[in-house]
Protein backbone atom coordinates (compact mmCIF):
# COMPACT_ATOMS: atom_id res chain seq x y z
CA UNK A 1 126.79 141.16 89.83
CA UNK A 2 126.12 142.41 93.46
CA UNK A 3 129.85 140.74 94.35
CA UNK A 4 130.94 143.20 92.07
CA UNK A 5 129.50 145.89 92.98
CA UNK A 6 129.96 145.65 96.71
CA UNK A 7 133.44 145.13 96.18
CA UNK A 8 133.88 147.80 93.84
CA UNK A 9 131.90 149.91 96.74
CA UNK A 10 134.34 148.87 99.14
CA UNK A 11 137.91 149.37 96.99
CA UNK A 12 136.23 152.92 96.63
CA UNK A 13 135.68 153.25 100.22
CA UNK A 14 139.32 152.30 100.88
CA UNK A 15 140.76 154.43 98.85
CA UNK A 16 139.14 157.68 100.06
CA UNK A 17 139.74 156.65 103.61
CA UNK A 18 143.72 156.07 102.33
CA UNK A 19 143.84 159.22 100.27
CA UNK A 20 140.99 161.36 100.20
CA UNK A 21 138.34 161.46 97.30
CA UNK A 22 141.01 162.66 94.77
CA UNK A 23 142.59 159.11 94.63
CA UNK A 24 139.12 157.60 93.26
CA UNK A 25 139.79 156.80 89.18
CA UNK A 26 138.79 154.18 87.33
CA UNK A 27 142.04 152.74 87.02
CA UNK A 28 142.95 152.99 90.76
CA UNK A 29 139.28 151.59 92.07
CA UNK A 30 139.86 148.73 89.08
CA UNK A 31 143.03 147.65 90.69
CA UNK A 32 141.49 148.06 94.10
CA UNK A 33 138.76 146.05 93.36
CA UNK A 34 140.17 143.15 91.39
CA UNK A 35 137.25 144.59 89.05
CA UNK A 36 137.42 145.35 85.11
CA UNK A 37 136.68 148.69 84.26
CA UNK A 38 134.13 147.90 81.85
CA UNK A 39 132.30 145.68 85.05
CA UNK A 40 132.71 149.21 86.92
CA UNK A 41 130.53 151.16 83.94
CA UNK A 42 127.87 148.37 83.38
CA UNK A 43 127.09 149.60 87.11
CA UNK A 44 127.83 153.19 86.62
CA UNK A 45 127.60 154.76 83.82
CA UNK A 46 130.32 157.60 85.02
CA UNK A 47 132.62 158.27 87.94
CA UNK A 48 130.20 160.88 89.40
CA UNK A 49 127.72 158.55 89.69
CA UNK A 50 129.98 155.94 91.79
CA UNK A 51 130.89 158.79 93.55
CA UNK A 52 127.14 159.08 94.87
CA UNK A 53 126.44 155.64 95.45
CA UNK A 54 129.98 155.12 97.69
CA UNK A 55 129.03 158.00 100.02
CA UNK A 56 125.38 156.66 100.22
CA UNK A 57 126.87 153.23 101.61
CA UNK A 58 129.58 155.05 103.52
CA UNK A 59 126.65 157.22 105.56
CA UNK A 60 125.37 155.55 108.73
CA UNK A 61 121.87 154.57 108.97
CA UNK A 62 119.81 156.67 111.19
CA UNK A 63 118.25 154.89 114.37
CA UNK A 64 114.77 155.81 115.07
CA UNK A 65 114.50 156.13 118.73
CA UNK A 66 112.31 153.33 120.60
CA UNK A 67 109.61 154.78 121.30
CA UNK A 68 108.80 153.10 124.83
CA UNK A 69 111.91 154.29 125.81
CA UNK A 70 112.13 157.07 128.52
CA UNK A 71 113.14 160.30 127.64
CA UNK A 72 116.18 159.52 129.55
CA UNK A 73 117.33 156.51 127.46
CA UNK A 74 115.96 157.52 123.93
CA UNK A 75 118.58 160.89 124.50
CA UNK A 76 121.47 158.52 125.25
CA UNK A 77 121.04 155.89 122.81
CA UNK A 78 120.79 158.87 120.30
CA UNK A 79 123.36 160.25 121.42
CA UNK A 80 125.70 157.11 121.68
CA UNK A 81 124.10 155.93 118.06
CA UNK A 82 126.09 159.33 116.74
CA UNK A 83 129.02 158.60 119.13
CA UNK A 84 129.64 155.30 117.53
CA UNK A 85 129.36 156.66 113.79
CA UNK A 86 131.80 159.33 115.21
CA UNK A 87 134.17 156.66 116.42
CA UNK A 88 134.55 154.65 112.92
CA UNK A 89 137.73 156.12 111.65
CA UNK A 90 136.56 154.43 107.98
CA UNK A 91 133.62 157.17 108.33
CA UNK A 92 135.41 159.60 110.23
CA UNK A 93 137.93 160.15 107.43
CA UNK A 94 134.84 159.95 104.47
CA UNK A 95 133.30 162.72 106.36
CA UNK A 96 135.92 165.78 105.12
CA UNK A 97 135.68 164.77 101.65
CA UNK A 98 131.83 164.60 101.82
CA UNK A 99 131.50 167.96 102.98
CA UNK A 100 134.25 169.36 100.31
CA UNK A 101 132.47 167.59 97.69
CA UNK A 102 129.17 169.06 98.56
CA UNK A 103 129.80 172.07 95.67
CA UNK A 104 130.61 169.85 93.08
CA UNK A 105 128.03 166.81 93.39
CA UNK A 106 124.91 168.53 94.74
CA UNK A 107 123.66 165.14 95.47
CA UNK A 108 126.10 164.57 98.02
CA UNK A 109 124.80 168.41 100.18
CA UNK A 110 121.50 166.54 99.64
CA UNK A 111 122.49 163.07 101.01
CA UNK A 112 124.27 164.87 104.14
CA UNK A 113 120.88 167.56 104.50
CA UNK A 114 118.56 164.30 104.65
CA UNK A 115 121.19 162.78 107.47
CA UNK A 116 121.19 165.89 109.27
CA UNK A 117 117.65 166.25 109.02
CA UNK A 118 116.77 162.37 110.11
CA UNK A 119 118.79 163.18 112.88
CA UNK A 120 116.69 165.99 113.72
CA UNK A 121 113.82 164.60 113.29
CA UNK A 122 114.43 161.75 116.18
CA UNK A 123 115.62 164.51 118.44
CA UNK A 124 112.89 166.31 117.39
CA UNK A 125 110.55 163.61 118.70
CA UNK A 126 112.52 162.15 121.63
CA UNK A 127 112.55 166.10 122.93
CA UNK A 128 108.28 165.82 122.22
CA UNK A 129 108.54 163.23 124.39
CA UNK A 130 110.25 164.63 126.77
CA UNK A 131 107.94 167.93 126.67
CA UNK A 132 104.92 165.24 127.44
CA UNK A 133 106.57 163.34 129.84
CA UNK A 134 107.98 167.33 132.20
CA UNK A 135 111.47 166.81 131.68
CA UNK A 136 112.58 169.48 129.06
CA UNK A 137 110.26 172.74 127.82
CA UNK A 138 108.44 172.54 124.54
CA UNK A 139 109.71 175.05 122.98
CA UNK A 140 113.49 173.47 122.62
CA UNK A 141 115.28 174.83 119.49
CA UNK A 142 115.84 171.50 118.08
CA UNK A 143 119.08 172.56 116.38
CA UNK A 144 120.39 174.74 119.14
CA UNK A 145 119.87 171.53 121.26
CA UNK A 146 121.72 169.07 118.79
CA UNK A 147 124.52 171.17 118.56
CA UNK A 148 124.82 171.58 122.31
CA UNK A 149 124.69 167.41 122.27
CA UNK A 150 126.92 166.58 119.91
CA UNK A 151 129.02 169.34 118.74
CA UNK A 152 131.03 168.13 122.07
CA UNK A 153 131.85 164.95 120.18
CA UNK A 154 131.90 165.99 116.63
CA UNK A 155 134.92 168.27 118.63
CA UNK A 156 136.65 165.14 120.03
CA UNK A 157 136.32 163.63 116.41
CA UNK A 158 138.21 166.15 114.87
CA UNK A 159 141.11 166.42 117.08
CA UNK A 160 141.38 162.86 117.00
CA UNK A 161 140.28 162.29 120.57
CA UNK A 162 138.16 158.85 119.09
CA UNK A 163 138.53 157.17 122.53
CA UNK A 164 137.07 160.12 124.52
CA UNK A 165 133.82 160.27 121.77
CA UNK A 166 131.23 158.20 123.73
CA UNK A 167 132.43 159.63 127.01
CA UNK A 168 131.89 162.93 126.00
CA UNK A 169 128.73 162.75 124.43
CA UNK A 170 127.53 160.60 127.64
CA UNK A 171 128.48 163.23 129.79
CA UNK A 172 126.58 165.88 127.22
CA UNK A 173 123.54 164.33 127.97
CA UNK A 174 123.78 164.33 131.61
CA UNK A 175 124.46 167.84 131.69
CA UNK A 176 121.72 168.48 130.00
CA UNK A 177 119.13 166.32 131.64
CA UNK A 178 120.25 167.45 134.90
CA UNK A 179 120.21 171.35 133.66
CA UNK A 180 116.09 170.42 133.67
CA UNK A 181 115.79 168.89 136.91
């Protein structure tokens, strides 16, 4: 039952990175699969609902930052966490369909809100931590300082620069450490 699944998870996967979310229908993820159909609806009960569930596996999981780390090291492994994500071209192609899909499955705006928003969060605490510890002011704008971090990236992502991803966001962080020193 789980075989199933997961492999009906995956054929889905592979056929929005291939071509976009508009290919996934129940015949096409059957074939894909090796799957029946009626094996697809005794897990979902509509497409929709597959829909959900493939982006929910297709989303990273977030890293919590160690918390002995320095402020130093908890920015880059953050940073080089999302780096890594950015370089998967399996999620790197999911991610244009999740965002155009937002409007129609609501879910979906959710799922990527509570990403964004985990994401803040450990930035959120690794900049605390960097308050307490006299690197970096308090007052941060937690966004303002995300976007500074990894819009850099999220930039090579899109232009297809995939090799130049963990560079980048390396040298992000540097700049901005040493912009506090």
């Amino acid at each position: 039952m789980q075989r199933s699944r997961a492999r009906i998870i995956e054929a889905s996967i592979d056929l929005i990175v291939e071509d976009g979310a508009h290919a996934l229908t129940v015949d096409a993820i059957a074939e894909r699969s090796g799957v029946a159909k009626s094996t697809l609806y005794r897990h979902w009960r509509s497409i929709d609902a597959l829909v959900l569930d493939v982006f929910r596996a297709a989303v990273p999981p977030t890293v919590e930052p160690d918390p002995s780390a320095s402020f130093d090291d908890a920015l880059h492994q953050m940073v080089a966490t999302v780096a890594e994500s950015l370089a998967d071209p399996r999620y790197l192609r999911l991610v244009p369909d999740l965002l155009a899909l937002r409007s129609q499955y609501p879910e979906l705006g959710e799922l990527a809100d509570r990403d964004r928003a985990q994401k803040e969060a450990n930035l959120a605490a690794i900049l605390a931590a960097g308050a307490a510890e006299g690197r970096v002011p308090a007052d941060l704008d937690v966004r303002t300082v995300a976007s500074v971090l990894l819009g850099p990236m999220t930039s090579c992502a899109l232009f297809g620069e995939t090799e130049r991803i963990e560079a980048v966001g390396a040298f992000a962080v540097e700049r901005f450490i040493d912009s506090y020193r």
